[in-house]
Protein backbone atom coordinates (compact mmCIF):
# COMPACT_ATOMS: atom_id res chain seq x y z
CA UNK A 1 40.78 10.59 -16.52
CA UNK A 2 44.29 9.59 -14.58
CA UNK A 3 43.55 7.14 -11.68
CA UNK A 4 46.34 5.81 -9.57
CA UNK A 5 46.57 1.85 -8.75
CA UNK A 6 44.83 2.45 -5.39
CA UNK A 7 41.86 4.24 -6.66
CA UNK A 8 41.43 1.57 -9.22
CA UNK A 9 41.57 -0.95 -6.72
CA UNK A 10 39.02 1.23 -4.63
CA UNK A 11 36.73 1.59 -7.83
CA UNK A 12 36.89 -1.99 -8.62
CA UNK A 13 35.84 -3.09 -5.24
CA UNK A 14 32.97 -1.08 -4.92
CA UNK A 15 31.86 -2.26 -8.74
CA UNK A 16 31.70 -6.07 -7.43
CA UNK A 17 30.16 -4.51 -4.18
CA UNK A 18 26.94 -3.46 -6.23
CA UNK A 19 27.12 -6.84 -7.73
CA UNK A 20 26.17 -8.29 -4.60
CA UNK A 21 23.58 -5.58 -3.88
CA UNK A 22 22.31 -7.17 -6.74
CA UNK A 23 22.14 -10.11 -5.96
CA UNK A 24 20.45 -8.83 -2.59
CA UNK A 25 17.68 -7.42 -4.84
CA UNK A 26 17.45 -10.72 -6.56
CA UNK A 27 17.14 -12.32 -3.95
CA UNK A 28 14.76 -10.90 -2.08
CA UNK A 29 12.32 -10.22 -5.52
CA UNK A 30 12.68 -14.08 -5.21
CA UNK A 31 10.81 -14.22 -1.54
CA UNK A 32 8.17 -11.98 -3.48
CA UNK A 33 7.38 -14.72 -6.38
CA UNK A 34 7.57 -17.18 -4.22
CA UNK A 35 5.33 -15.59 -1.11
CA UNK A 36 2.61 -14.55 -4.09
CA UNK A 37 2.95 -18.18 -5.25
CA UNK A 38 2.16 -19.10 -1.39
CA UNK A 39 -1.44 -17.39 -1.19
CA UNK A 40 -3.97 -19.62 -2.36
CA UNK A 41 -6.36 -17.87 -5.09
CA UNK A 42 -9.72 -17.57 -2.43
CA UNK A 43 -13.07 -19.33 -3.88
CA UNK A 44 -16.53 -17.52 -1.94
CA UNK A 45 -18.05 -21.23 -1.07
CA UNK A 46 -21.69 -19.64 -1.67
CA UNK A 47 -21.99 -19.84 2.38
CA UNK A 48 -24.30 -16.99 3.56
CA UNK A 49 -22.37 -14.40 5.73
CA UNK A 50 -24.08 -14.10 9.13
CA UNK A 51 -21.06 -11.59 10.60
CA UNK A 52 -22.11 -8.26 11.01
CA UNK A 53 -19.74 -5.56 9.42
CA UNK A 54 -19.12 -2.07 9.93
CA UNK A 55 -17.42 -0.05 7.16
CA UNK A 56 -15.64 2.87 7.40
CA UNK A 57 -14.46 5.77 5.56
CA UNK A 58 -12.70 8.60 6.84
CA UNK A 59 -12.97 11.73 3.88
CA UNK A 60 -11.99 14.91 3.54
CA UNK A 61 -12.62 17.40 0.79
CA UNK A 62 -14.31 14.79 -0.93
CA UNK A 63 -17.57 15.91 -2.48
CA UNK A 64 -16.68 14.77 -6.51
CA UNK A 65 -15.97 10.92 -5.16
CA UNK A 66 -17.70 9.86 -2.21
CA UNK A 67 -21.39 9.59 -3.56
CA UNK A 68 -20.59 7.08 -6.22
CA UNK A 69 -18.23 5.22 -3.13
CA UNK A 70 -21.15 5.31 -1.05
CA UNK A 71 -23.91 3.89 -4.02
CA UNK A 72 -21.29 0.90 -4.48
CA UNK A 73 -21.36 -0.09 -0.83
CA UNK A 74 -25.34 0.14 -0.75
CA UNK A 75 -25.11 -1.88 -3.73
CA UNK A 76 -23.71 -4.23 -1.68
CA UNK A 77 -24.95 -8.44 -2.25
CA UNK A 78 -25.25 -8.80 1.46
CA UNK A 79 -27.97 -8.64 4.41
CA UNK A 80 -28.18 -4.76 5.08
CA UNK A 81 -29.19 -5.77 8.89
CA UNK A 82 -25.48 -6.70 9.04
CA UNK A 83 -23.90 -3.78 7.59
CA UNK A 84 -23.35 -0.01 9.03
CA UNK A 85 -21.33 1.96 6.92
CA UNK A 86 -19.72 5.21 9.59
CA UNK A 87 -17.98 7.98 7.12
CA UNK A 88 -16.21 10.35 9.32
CA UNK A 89 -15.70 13.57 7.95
CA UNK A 90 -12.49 14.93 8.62
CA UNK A 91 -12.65 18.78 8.46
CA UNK A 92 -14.28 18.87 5.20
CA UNK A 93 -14.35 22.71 3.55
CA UNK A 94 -16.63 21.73 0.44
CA UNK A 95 -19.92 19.98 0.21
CA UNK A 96 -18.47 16.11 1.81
CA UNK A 97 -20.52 16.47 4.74
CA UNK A 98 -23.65 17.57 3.21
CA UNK A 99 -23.29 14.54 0.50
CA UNK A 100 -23.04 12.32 3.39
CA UNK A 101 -25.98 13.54 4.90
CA UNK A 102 -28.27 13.02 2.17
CA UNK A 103 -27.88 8.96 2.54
CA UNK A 104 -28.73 9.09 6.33
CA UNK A 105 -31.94 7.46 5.17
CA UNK A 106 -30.44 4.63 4.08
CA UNK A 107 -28.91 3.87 6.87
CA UNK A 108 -25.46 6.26 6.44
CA UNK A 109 -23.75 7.33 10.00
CA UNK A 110 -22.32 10.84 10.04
CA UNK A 111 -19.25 11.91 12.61
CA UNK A 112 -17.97 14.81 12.32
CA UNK A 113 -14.46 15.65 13.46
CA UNK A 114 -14.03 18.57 15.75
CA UNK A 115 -10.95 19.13 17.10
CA UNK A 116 -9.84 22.52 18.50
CA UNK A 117 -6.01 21.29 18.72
CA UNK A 118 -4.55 20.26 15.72
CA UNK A 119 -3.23 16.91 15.13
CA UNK A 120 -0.69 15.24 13.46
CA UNK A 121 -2.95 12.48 12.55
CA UNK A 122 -6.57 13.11 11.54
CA UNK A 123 -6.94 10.05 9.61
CA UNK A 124 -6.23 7.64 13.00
CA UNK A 125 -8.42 9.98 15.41
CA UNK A 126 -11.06 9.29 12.52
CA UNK A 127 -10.91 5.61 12.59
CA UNK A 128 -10.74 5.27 16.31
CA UNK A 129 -13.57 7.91 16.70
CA UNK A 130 -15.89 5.38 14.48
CA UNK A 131 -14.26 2.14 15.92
CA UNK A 132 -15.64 3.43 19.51
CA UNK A 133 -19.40 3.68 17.86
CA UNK A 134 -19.09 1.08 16.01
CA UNK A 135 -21.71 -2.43 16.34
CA UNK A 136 -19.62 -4.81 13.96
CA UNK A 137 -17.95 -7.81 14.80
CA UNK A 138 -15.96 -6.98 11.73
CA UNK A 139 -14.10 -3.32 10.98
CA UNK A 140 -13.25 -2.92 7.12
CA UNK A 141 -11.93 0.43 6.22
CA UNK A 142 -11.65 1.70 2.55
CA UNK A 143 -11.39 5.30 0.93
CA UNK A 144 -13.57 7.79 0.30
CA UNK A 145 -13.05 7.76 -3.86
CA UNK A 146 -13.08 3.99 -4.11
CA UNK A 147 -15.00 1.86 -5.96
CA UNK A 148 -16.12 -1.87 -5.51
CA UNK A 149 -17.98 -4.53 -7.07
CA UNK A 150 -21.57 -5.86 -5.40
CA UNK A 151 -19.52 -9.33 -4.42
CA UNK A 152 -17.10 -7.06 -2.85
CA UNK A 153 -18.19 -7.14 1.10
CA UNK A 154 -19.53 -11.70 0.99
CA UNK A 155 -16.19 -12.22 -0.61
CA UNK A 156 -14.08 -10.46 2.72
CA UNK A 157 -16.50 -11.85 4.73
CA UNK A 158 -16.60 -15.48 3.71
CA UNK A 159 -12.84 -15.09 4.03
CA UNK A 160 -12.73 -14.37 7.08
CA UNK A 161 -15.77 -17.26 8.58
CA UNK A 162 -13.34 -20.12 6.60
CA UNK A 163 -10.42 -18.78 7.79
CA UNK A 164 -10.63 -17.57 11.24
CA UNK A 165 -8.22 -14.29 10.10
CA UNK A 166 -7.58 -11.78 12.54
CA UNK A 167 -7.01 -8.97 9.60
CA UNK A 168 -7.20 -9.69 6.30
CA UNK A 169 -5.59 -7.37 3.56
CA UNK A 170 -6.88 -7.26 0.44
CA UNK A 171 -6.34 -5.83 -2.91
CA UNK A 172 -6.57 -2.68 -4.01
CA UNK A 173 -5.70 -1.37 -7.86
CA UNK A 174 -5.57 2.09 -10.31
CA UNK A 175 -8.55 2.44 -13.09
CA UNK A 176 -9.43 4.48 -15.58
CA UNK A 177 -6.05 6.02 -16.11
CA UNK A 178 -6.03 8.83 -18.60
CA UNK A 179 -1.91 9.00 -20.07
CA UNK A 180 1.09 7.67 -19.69
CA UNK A 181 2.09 8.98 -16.41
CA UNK A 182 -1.05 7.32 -14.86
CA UNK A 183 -0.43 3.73 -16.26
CA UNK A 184 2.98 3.63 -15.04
CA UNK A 185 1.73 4.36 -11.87
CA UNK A 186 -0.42 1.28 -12.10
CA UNK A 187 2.36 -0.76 -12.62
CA UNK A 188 4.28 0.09 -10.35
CA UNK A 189 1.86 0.64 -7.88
CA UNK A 190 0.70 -3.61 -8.47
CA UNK A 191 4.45 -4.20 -7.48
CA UNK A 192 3.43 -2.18 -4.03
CA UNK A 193 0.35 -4.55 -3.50
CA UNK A 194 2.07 -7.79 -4.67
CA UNK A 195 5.64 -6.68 -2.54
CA UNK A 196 2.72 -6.73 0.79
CA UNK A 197 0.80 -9.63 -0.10
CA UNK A 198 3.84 -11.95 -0.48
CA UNK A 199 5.07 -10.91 3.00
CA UNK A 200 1.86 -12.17 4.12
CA UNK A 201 2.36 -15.13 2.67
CA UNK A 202 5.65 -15.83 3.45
CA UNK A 203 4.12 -15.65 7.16
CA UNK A 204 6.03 -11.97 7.54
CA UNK A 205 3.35 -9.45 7.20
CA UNK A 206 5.19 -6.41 6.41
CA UNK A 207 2.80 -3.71 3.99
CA UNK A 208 -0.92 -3.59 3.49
CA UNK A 209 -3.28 -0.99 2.60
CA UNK A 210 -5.49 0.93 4.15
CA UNK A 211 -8.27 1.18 1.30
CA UNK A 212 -8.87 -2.41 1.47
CA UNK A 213 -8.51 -3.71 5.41
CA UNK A 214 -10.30 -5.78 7.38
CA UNK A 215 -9.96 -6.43 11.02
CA UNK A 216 -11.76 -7.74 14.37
CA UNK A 217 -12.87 -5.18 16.26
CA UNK A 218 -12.10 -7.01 19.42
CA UNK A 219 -8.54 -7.36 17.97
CA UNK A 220 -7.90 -3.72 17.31
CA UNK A 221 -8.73 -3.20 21.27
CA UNK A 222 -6.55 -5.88 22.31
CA UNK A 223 -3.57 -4.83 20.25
CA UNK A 224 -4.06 -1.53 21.91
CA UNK A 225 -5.40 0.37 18.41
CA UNK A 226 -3.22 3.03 17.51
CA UNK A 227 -1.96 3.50 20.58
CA UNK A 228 2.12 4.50 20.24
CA UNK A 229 1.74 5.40 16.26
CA UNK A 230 -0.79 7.80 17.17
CA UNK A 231 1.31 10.78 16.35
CA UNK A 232 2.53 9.79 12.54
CA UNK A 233 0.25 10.82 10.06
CA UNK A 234 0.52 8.17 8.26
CA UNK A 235 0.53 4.00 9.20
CA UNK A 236 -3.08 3.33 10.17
CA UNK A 237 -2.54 0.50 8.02
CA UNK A 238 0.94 -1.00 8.03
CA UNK A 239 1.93 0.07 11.91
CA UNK A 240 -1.51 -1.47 12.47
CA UNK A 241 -0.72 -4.67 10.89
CA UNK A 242 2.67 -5.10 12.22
CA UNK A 243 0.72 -4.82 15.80
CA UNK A 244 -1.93 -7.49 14.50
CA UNK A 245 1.10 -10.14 13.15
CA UNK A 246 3.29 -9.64 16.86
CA UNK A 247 0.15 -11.04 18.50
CA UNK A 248 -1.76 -13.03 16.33
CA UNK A 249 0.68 -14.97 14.48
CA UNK A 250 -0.64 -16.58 11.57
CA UNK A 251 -3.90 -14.90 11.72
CA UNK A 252 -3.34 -12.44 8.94
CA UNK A 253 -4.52 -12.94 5.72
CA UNK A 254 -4.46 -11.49 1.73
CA UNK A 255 -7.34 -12.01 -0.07
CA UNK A 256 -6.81 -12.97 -3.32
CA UNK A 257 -9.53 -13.16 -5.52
CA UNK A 258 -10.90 -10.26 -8.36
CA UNK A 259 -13.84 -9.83 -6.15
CA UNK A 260 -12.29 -8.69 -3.39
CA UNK A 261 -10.31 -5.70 -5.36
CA UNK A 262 -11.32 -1.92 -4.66
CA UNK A 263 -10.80 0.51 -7.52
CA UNK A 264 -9.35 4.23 -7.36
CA UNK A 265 -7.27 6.49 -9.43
CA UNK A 266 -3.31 7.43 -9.87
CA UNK A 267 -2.45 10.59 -9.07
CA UNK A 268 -3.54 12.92 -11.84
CA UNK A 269 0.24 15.51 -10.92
CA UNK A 270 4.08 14.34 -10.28
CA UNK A 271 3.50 16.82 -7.10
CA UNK A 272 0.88 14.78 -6.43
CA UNK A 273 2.34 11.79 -6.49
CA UNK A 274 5.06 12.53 -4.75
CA UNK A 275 3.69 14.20 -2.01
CA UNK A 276 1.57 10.73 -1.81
CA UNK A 277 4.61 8.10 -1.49
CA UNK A 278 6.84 10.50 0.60
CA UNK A 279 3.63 9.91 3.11
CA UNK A 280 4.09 6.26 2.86
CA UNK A 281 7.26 6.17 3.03
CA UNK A 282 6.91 8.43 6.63
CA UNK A 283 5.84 5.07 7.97
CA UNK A 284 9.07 3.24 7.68
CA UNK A 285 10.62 4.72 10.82
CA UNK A 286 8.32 2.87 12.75
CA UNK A 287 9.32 -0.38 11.47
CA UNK A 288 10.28 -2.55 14.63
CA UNK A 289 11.43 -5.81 12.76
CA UNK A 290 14.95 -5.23 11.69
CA UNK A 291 15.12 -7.56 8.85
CA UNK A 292 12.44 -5.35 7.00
CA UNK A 293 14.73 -2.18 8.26
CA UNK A 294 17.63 -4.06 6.68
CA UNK A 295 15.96 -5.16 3.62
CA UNK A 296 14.55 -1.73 2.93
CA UNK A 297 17.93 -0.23 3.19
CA UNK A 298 19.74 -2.95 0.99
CA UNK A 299 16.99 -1.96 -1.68
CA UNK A 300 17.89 1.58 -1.92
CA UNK A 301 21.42 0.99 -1.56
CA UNK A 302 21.33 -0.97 -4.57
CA UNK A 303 19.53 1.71 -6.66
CA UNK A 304 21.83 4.12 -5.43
CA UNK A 305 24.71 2.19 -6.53
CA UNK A 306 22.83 2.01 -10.14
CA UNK A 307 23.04 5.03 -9.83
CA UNK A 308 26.63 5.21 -9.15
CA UNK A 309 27.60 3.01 -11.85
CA UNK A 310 25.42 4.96 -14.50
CA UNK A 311 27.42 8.28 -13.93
CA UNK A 312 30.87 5.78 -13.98
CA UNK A 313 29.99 4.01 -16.93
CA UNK A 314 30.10 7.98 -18.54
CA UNK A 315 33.54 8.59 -16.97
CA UNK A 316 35.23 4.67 -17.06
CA UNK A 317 33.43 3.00 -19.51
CA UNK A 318 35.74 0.27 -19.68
CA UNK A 319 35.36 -0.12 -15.70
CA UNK A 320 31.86 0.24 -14.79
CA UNK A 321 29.68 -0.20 -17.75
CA UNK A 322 29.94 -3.86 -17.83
CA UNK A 323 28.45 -3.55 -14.21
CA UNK A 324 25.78 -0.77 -14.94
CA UNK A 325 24.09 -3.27 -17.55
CA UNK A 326 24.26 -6.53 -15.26
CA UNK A 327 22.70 -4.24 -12.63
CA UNK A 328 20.39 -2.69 -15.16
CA UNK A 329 19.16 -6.38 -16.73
CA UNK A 330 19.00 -7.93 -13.69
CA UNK A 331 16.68 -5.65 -12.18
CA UNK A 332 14.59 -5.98 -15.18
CA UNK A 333 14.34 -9.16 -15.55
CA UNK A 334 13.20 -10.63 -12.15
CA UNK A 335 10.71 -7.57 -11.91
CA UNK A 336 9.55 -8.87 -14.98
CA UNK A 337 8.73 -12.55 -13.87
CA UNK A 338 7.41 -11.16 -10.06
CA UNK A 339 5.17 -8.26 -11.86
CA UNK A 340 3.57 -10.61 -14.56
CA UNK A 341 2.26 -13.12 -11.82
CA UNK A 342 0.82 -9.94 -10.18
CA UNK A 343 -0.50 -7.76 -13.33
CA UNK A 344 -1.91 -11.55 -14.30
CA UNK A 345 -4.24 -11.65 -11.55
CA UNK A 346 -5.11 -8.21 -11.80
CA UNK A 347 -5.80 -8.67 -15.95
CA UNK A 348 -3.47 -5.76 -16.70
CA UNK A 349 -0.59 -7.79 -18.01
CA UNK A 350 -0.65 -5.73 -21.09
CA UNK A 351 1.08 -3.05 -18.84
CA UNK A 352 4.24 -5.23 -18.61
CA UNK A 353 5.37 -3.41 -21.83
CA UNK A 354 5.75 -0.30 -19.95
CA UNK A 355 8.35 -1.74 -17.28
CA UNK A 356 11.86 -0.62 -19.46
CA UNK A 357 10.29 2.58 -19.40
CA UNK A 358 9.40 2.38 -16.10
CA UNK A 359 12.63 0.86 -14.48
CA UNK A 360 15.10 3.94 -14.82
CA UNK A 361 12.61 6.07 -13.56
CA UNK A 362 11.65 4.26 -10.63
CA UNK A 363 15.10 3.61 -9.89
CA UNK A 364 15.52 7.65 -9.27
CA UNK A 365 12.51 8.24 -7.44
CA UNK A 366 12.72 5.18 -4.84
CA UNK A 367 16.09 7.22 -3.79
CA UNK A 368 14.41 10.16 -3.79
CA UNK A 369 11.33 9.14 -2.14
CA UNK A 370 13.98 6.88 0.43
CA UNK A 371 15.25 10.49 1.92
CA UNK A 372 12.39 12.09 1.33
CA UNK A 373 9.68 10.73 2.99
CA UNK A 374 11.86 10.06 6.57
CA UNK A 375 12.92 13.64 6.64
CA UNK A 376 10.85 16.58 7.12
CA UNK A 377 6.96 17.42 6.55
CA UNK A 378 5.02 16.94 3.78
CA UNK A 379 1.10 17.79 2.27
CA UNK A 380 -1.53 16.09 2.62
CA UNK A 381 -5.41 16.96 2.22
CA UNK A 382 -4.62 20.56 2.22
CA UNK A 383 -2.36 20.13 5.69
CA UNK A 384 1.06 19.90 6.30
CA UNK A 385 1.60 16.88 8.46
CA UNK A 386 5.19 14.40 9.06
């Protein structure tokens, strides 16, 4: 190919550009190790919990999962005079509701979502309907096809009497995968939970999830609950927490400890999955701090231009290649140190081998998923929703 001095120049300034998106990405992987670093690993001091705790679930069309959910939380190692568990079933078409039912002996609460209109977010009306019935001094939500230990509900408790938290985030993790497809989603879905926990501790909450979230009641009123993210589907957790951190500064917690972890499964389709993270990825044009709006943008403009430089390297070897595998190793290699600190405390280091394979791809699809999920609608539960 014949390029002219000026579109050399032109190409060559944009190659050293993406070096410094690199060293962006570096950079900012950096905040990650050290904000994990920053969270002390959480020891249950053997205190009895006196707080009294209400969990919710809201599920829909979940009739294969929710049982063996709701047999883990009765399992529970805590005083059941301090518990109420509230499942909320939102528009169920199968046998959810009926499932639920069949524990009200134990102590289960049924709601059952009725609303004429439809909404843009079921999950929120869900939580709020249950929040408004709900006794406990403490709100945890989780998922309807998760699964917990018995130490699960004294060890987010006990947090939160030592610490004083406002909300506490903890984590959440993929099991029983089935192929390949699955267990790089649990890879790269520890990067997700590590990425949010080390913005907690680098005192910037930024990402949490839902599955795994525990928060005052009082709090919620006084931050106004969903009030003014009410119409995204999505965000009941991170719009929720970035309310929480503008008032309660240094009240928000991660939980780090193996106890604390609820269990569910990878998405079992690419469809799936896709559908999935272009949902969380709705979320981000809420985001009212503009150094996570910046930092978000710097990260997929530095995939993009690997990109770029991939497709160059083809056409001007000699030109961009050199900056394709700097980009390339780079990337790698600080994923690699931030990821085994994380996969370590989740005892799935082994997957580490999996992140060359996983790198290129994830490179495409956080591109994808960038334009994706902040443009148009997309399904969820059945319902299209944006």
């Amino acid at each position: 190919m014949f390029l002219n001095s000026n579109s050399l120049e032109v190409l060559s300034a944009l190659s050293y550009f993406t070096v410094f998106l690199t060293l962006i990405y570096v950079f900012v992987v950096i905040t990650f190790i050290t904000g994990w670093a920053k969270i002390p690993y959480f020891k249950f001091n053997g205190n009895t919990p006196i707080t009294k705790v209400s969990i919710l679930i809201a599920a829909r069309n979940e009739e294969d999962k929710i049982g063996k959910t709701i047999d883990d939380i009765l399992a529970q190692d805590y005083d059941k005079n301090l518990v109420e568990v509230i499942i909320i079933d939102d528009h169920s078409t199968d046998e959810t509701s009926a499932i639920i039912s069949s524990y009200a002996n134990q102590g289960v609460q049924l709601i059952q979502l009725n609303e004429a209109n439809a909404l843009n977010s079921y999950k929120k009306k869900a939580i709020q309907t249950a929040i408004g019935q709900a006794t406990g001094q403490l709100i945890i939500t989780t998922d309807a096809d998760c699964r917990m230990g018995k130490n699960w509900l004294r060890t987010i408790v006990n947090c939160y009497e030592v610490n004083g938290y406002k909300m506490i985030s903890s984590p959440v993790a993929y099991f029983e995968e089935k192929n390949l497809f699955e267990n790089l989603q649990t890879l790269e879905f520890s990067y997700l939970i590590g990425l949010g926990a080390s913005t907690i501790g680098n005192n910037n909450p930024s990402t949490c999830n839902g599955a795994n979230l525990a928060y005052e009641r009082e709090a919620f009123f006084e931050v106004g609950g969903f009030k003014g993210i009410d119409d995204l589907a999505s965000g009941d957790d991170e719009l929720l927490l970035h309310k929480m951190a503008a008032l309660y500064e240094g009240k928000i917690g991660f939980l780090k400890n193996e106890d604390a972890i609820v269990y569910t499964h990878a998405k079992p389709t690419i469809a799936e999955f896709l559908q999935q993270r272009k949902r969380w990825a709705s979320k981000t044009t809420r985001y009212k701090d503009k150094l996570v709006i910046v930092m978000g943008l710097s990260i997929w403009l530095f995939n993009v231009s690997i990109i770029v430089n991939g497709i160059m390297s083809i056409i001007l070897p000699a030109m961009s290649l050199k900056f394709f595998l700097f980009q390339i190793i780079a990337k790698l290699l600080i994923e690699f140190i931030f990821l085994s600190s994380v996969t370590t405390f989740f005892k799935r280091k082994q997957l580490l081998l999996l992140l060359p394979l996983l790198n290129p791809m994830h490179i495409v699809y956080f591109v994808y998923i960038g334009l994706a999920g902040n443009s148009g609608k997309y399904n969820w539960k059945g319902r299209m929703v944006k």
